[in-house]
N, C-alpha and C. Protein backbone atom coordinates (compact mmCIF):
# COMPACT_ATOMS: atom_id res chain seq x y z
N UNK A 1 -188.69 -31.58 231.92
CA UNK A 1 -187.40 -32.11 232.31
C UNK A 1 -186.50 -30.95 232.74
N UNK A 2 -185.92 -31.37 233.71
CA UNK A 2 -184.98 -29.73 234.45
C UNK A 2 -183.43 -30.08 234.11
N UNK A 3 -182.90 -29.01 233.76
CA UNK A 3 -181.84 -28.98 233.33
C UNK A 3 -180.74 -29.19 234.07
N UNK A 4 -180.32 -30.03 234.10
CA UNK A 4 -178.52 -30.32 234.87
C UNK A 4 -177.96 -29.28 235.12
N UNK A 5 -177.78 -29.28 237.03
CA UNK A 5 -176.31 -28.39 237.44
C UNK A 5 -175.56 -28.76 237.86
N UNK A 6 -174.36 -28.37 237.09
CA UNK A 6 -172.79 -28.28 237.13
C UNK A 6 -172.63 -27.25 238.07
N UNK A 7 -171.17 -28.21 239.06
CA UNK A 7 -170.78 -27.32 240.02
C UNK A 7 -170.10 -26.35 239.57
N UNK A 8 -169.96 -24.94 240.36
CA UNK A 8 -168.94 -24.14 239.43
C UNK A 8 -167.61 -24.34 239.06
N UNK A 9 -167.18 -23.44 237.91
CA UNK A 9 -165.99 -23.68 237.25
C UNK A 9 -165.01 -23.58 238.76
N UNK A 10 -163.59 -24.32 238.37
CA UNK A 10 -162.68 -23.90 239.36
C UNK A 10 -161.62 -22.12 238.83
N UNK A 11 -161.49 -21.81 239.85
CA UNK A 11 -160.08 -20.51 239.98
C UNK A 11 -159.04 -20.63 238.98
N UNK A 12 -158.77 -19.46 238.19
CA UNK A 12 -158.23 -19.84 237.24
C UNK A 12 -156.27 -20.18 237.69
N UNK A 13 -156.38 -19.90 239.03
CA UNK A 13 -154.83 -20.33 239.59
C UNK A 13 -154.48 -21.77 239.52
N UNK A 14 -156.07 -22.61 239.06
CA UNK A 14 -155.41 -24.03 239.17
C UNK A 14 -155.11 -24.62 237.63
N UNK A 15 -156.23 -24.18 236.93
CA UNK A 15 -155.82 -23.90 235.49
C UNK A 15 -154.22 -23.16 235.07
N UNK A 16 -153.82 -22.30 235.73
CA UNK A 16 -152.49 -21.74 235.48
C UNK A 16 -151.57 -22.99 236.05
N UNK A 17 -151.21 -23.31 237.00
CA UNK A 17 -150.50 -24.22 237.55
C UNK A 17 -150.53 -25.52 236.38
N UNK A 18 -151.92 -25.53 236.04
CA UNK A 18 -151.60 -27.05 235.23
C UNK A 18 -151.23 -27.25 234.30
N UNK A 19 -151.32 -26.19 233.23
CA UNK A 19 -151.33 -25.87 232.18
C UNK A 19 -149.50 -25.42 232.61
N UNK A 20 -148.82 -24.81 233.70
CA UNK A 20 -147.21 -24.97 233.97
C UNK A 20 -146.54 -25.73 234.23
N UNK A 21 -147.27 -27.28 234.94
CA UNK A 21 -146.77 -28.36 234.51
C UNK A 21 -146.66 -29.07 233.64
N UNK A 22 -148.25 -28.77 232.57
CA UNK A 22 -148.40 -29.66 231.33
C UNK A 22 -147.29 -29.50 230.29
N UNK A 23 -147.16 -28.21 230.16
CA UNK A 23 -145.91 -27.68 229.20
C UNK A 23 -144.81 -27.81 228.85
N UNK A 24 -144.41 -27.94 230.21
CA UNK A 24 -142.68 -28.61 230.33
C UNK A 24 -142.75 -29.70 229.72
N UNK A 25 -143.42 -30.86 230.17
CA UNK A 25 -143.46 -32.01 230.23
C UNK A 25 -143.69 -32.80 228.45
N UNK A 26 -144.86 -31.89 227.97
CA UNK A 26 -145.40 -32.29 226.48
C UNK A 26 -144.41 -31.57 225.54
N UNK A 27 -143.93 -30.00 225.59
CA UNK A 27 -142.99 -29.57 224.90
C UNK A 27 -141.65 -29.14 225.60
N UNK A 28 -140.76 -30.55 225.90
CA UNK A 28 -139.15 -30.30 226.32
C UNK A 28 -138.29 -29.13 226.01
N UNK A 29 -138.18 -29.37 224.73
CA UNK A 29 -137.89 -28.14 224.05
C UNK A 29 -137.92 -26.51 224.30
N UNK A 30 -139.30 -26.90 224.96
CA UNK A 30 -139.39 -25.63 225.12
C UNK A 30 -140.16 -24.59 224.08
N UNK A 31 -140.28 -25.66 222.57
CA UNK A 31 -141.01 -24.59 221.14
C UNK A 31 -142.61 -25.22 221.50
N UNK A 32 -143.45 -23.71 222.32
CA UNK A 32 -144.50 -24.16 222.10
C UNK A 32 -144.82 -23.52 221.08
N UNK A 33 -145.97 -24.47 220.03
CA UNK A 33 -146.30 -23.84 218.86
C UNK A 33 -147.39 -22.52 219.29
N UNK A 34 -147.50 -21.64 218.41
CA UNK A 34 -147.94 -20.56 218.41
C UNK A 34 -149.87 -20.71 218.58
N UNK A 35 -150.31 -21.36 217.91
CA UNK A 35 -151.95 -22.26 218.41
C UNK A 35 -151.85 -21.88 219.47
N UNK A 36 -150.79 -22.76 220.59
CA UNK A 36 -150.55 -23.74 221.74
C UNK A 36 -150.75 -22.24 222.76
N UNK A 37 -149.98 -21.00 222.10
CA UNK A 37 -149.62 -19.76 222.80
C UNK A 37 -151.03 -18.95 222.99
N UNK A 38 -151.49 -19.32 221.62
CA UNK A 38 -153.03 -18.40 221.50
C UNK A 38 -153.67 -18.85 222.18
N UNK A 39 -154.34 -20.02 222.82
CA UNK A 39 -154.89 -20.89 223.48
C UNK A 39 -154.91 -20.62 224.57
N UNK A 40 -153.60 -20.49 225.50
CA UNK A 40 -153.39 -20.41 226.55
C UNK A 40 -153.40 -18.41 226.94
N UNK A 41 -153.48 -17.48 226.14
CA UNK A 41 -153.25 -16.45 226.33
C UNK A 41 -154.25 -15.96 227.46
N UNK A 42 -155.62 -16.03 227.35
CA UNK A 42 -156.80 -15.58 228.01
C UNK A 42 -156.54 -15.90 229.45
N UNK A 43 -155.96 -17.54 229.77
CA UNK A 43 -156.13 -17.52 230.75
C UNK A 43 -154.59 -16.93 231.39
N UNK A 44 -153.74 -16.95 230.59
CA UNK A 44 -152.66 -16.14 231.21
C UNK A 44 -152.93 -14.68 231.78
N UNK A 45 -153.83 -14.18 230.85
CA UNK A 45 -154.22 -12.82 231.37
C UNK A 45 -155.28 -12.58 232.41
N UNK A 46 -155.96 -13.59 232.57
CA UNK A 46 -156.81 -13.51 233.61
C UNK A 46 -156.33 -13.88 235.36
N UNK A 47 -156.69 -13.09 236.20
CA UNK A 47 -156.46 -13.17 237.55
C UNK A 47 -156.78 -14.43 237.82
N UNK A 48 -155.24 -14.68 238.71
CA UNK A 48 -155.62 -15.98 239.50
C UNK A 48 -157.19 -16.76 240.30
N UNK A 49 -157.98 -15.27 240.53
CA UNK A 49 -158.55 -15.85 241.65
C UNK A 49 -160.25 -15.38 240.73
N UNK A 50 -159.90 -15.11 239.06
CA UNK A 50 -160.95 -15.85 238.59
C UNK A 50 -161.50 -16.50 238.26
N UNK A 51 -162.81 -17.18 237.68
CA UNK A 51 -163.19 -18.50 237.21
C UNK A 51 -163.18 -19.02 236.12
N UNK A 52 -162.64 -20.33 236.12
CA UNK A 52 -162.15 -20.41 234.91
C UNK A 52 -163.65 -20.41 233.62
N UNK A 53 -163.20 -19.88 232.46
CA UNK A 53 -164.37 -19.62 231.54
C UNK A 53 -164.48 -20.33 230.49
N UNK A 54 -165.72 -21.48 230.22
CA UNK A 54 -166.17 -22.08 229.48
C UNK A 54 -165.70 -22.07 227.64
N UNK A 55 -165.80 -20.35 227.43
CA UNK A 55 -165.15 -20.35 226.42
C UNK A 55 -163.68 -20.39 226.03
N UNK A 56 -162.90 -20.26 226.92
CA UNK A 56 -161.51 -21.07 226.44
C UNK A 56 -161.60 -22.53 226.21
N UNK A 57 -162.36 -23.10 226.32
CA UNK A 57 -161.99 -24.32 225.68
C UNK A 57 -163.64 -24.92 224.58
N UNK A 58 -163.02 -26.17 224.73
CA UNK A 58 -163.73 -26.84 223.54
C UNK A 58 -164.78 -28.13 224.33
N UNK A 59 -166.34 -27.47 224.50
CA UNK A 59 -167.15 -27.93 225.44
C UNK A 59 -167.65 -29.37 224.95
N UNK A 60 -168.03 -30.33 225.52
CA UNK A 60 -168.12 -31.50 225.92
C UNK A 60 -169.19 -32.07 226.81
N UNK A 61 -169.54 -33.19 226.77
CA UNK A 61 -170.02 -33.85 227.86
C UNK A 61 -169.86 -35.25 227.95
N UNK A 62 -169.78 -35.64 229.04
CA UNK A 62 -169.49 -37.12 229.48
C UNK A 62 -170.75 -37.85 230.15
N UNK A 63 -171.52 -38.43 229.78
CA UNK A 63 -172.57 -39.06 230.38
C UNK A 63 -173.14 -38.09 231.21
N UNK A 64 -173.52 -36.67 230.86
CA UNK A 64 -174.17 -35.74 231.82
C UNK A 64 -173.54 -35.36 232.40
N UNK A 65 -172.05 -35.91 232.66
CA UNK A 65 -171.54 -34.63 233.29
C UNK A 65 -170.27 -33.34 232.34
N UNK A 66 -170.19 -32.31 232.75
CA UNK A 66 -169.74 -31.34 232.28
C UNK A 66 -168.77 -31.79 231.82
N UNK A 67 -167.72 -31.23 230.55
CA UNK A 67 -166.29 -31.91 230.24
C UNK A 67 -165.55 -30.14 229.35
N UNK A 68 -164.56 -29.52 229.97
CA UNK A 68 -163.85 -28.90 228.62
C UNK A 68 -162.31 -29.30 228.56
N UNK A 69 -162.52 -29.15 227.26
CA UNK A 69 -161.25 -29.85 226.73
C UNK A 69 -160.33 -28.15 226.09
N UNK A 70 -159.16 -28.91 226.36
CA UNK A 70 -158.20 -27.56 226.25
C UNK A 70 -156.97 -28.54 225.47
N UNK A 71 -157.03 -28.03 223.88
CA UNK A 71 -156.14 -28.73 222.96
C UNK A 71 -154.75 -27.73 223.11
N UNK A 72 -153.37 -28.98 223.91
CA UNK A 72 -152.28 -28.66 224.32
C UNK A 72 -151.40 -28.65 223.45
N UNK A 73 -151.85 -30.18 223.09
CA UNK A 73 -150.95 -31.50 222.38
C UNK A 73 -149.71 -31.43 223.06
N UNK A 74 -149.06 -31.76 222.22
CA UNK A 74 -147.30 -32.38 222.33
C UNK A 74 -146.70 -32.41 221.82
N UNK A 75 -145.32 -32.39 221.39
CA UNK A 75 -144.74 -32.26 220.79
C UNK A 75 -144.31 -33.26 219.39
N UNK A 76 -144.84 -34.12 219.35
CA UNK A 76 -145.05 -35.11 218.97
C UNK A 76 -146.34 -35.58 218.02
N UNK A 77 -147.68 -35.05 218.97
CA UNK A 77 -148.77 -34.50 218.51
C UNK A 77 -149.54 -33.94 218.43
N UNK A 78 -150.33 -32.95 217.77
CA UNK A 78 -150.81 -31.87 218.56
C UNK A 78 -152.41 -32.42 218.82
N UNK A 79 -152.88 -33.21 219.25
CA UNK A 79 -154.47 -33.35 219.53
C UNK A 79 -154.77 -33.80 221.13
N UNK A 80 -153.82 -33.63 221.68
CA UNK A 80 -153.94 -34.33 222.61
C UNK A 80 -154.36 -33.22 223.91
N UNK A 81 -154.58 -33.05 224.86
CA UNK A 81 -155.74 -32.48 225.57
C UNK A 81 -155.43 -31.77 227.28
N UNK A 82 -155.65 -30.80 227.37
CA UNK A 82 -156.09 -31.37 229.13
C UNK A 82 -157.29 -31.12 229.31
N UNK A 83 -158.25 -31.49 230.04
CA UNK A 83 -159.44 -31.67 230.58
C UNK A 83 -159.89 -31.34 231.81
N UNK A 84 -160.84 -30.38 231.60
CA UNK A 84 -160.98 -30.32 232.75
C UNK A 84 -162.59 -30.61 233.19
N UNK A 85 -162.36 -31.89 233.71
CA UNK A 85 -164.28 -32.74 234.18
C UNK A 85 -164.99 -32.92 235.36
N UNK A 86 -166.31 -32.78 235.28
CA UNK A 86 -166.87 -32.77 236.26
C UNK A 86 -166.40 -33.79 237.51
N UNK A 87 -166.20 -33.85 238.13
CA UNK A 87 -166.11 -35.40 239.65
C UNK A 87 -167.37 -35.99 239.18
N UNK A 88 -167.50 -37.29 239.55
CA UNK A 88 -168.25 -38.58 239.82
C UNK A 88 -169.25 -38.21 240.16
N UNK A 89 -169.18 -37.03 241.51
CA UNK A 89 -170.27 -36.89 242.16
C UNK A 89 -170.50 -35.33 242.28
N UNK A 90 -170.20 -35.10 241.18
CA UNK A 90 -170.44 -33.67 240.63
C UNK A 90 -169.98 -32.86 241.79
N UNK A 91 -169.06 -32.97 242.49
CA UNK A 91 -169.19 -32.03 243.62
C UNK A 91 -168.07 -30.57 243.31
N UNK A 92 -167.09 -31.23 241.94
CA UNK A 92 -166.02 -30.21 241.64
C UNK A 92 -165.54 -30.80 240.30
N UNK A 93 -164.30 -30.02 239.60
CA UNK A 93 -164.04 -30.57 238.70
C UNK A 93 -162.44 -31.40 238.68
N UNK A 94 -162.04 -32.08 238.14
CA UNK A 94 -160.97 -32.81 238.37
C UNK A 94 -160.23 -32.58 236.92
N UNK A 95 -158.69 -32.41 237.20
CA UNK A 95 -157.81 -32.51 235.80
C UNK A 95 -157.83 -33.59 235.21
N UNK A 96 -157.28 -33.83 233.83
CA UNK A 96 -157.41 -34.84 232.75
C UNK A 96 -156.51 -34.63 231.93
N UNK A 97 -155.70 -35.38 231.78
CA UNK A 97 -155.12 -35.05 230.68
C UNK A 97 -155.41 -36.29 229.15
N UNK A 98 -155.80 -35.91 228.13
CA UNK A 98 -156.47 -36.59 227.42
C UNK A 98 -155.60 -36.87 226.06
N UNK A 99 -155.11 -38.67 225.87
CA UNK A 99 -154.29 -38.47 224.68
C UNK A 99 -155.09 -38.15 223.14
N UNK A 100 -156.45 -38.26 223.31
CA UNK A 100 -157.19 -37.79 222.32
C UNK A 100 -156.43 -38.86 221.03
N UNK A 101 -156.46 -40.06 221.33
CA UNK A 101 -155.50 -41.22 220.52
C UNK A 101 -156.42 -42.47 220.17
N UNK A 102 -157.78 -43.05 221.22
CA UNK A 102 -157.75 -44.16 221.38
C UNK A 102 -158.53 -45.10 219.16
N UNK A 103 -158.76 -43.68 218.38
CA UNK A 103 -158.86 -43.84 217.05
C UNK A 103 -157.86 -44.49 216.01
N UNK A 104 -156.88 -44.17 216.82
CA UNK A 104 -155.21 -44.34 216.03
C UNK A 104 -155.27 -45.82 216.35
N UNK A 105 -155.55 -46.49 215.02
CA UNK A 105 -155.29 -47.76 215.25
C UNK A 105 -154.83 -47.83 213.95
N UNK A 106 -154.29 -49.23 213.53
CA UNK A 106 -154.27 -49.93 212.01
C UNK A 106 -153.95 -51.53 212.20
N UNK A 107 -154.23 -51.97 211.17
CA UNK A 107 -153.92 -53.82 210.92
C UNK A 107 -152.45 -53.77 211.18
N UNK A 108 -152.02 -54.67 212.35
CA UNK A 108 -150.55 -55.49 212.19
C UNK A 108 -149.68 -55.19 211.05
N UNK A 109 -150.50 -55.26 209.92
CA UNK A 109 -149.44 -55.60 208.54
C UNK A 109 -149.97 -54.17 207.43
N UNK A 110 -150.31 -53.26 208.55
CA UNK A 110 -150.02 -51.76 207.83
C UNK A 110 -148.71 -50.89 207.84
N UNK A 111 -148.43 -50.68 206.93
CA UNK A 111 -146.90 -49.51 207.53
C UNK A 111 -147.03 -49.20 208.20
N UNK A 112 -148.80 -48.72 208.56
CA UNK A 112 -148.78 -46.87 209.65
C UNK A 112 -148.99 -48.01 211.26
N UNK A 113 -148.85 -49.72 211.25
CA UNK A 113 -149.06 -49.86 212.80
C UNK A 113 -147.83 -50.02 213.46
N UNK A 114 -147.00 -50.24 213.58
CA UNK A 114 -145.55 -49.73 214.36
C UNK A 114 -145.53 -48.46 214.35
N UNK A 115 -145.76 -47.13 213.99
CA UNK A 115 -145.40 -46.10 214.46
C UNK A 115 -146.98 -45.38 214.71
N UNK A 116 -148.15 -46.05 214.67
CA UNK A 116 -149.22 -45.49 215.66
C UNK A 116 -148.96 -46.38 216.82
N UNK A 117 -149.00 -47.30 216.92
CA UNK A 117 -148.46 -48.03 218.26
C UNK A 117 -147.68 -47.61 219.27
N UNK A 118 -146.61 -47.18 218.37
CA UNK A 118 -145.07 -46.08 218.97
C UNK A 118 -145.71 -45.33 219.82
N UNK A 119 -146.67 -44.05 218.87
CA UNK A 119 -147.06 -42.92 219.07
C UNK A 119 -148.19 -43.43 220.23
N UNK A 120 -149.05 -44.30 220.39
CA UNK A 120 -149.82 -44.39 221.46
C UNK A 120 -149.25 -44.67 222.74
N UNK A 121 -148.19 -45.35 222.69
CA UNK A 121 -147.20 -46.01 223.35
C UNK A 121 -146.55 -44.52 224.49
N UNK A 122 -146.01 -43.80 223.42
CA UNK A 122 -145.37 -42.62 224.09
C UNK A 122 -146.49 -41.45 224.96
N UNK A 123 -147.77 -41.45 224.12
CA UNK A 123 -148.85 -40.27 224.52
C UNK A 123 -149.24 -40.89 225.82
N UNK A 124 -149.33 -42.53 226.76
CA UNK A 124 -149.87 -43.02 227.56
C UNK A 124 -148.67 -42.42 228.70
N UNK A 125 -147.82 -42.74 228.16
CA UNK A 125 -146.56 -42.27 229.08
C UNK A 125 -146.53 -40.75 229.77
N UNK A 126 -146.60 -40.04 228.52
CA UNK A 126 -147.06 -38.55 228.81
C UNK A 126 -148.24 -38.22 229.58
N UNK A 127 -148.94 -38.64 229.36
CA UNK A 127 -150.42 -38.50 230.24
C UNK A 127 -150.04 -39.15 231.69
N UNK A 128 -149.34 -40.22 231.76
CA UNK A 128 -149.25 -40.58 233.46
C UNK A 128 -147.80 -39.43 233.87
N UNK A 129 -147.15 -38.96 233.05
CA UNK A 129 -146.23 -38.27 233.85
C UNK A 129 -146.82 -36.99 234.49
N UNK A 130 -147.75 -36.47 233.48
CA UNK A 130 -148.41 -35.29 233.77
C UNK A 130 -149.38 -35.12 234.84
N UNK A 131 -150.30 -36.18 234.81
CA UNK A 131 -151.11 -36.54 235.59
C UNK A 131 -150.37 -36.23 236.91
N UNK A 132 -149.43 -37.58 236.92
CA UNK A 132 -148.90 -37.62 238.17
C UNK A 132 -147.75 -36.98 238.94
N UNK A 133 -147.62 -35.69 238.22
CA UNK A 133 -147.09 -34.47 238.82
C UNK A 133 -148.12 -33.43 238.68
N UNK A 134 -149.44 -33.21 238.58
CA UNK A 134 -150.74 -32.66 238.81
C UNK A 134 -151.06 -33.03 240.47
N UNK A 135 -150.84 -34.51 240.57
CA UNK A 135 -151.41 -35.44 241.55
C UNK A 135 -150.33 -34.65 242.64
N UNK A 136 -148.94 -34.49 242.52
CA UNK A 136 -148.19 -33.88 243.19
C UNK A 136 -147.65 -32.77 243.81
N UNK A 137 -148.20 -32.18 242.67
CA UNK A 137 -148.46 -30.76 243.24
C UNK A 137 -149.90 -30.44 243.91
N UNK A 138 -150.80 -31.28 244.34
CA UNK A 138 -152.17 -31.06 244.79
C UNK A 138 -153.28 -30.93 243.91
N UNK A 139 -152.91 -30.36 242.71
CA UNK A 139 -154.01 -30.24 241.94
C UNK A 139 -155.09 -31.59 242.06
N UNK A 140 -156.32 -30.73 241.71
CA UNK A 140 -158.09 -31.69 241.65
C UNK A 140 -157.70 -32.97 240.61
N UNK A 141 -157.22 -33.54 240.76
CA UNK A 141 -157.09 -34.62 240.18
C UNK A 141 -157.70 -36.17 240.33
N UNK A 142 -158.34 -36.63 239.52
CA UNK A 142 -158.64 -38.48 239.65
C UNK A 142 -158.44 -39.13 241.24
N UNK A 143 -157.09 -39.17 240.85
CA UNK A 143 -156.20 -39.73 242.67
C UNK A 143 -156.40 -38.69 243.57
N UNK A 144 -156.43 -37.66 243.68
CA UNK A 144 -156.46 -36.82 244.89
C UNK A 144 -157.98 -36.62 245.07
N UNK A 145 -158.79 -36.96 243.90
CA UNK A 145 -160.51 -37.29 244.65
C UNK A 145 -160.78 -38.55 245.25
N UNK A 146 -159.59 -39.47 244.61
CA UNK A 146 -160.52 -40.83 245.41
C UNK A 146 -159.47 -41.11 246.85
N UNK A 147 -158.46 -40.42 246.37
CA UNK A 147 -157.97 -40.70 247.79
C UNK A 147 -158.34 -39.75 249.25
N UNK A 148 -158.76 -38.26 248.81
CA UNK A 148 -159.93 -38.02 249.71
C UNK A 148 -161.15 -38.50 250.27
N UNK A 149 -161.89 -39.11 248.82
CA UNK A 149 -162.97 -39.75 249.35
C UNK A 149 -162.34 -41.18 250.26
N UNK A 150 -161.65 -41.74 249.60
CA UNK A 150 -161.69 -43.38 250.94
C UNK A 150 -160.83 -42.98 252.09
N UNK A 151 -160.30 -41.24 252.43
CA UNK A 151 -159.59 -41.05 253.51
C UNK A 151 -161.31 -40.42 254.51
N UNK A 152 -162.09 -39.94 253.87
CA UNK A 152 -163.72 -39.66 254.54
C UNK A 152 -163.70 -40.82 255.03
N UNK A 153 -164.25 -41.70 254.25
CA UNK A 153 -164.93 -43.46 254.40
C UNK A 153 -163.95 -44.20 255.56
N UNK A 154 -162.63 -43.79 255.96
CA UNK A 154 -162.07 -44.15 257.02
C UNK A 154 -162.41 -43.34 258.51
N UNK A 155 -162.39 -42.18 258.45
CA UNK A 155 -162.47 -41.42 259.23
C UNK A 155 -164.46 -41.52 259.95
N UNK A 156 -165.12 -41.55 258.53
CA UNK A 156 -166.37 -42.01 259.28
C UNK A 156 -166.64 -43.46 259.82
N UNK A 157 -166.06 -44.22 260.14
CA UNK A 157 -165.89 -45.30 260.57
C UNK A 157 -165.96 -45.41 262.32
């Protein structure tokens, strides 16, 4: 059996960019926790126009294809993610931002389900704001792969 290839990592300039939108957005404030600082240091120090490296984050896989996860959180909570995953069609990798939540559940008639509810409630919010100022600034994102691909599928027509 031959071993699965993953396209290469992306430039660590797009990792920098995302990780400068993610930030604002998850900690307002402005107090990122000190984890949050260590985490992000390597790739701060690394040149834009290197690749991003496997060991900064926390490796994964998704049905065969490649997945690393880069624990951001939020201010609110800290497990929550950005991602960075293979495309559909393996051709590159696409951002993610991951509420790392869908566990947080409880019964109706637990104390803890109104304020995991809350808390899922708010992390979905965060993830589409982020996302979709990823999506805006150009970054490899979900929407900016499929809306390339069905802008191909028009053009080959």
């Amino acid at each position: 059996m031959t071993e699965l290839q993953h396209p290469p990592l992306p430039q660590v300039h797009i990792l920098k960019k995302a990780i400068d939108i993610y930030l604002p957005l998850a900690y307002p404030t402005g107090n990122i926790p000190e984890v949050v600082q260590a985490r992000i240091a390597p790739v701060r120090a690394s040149a834009d126009s290197d690749v991003i490296k496997p060991e900064w984050f926390e490796p994964a896989d998704k049905d065969g294809r490649a997945v690393y996860r880069l624990r951001l959180g939020q201010a609110a909570y800290p497990h929550m993610k950005l991602n960075v995953e293979e495309s559909p069609d393996a051709s590159g990798y696409l951002l993610l931002a991951d509420a790392h939540d869908n566990h947080l559940m409880a019964p109706e008639t637990s104390p803890d389900a109104k304020f995991l509810s809350e808390l899922r409630k708010n992390n979905a919010e965060l993830v589409e704001k982020i996302q979709s100022a990823w999506t805006q600034a150009g970054l490899p994102t979900f929407r900016n792969y499929f809306r390339a691909m069905m802008e191909r599928r028009v053009r080959a027509k």
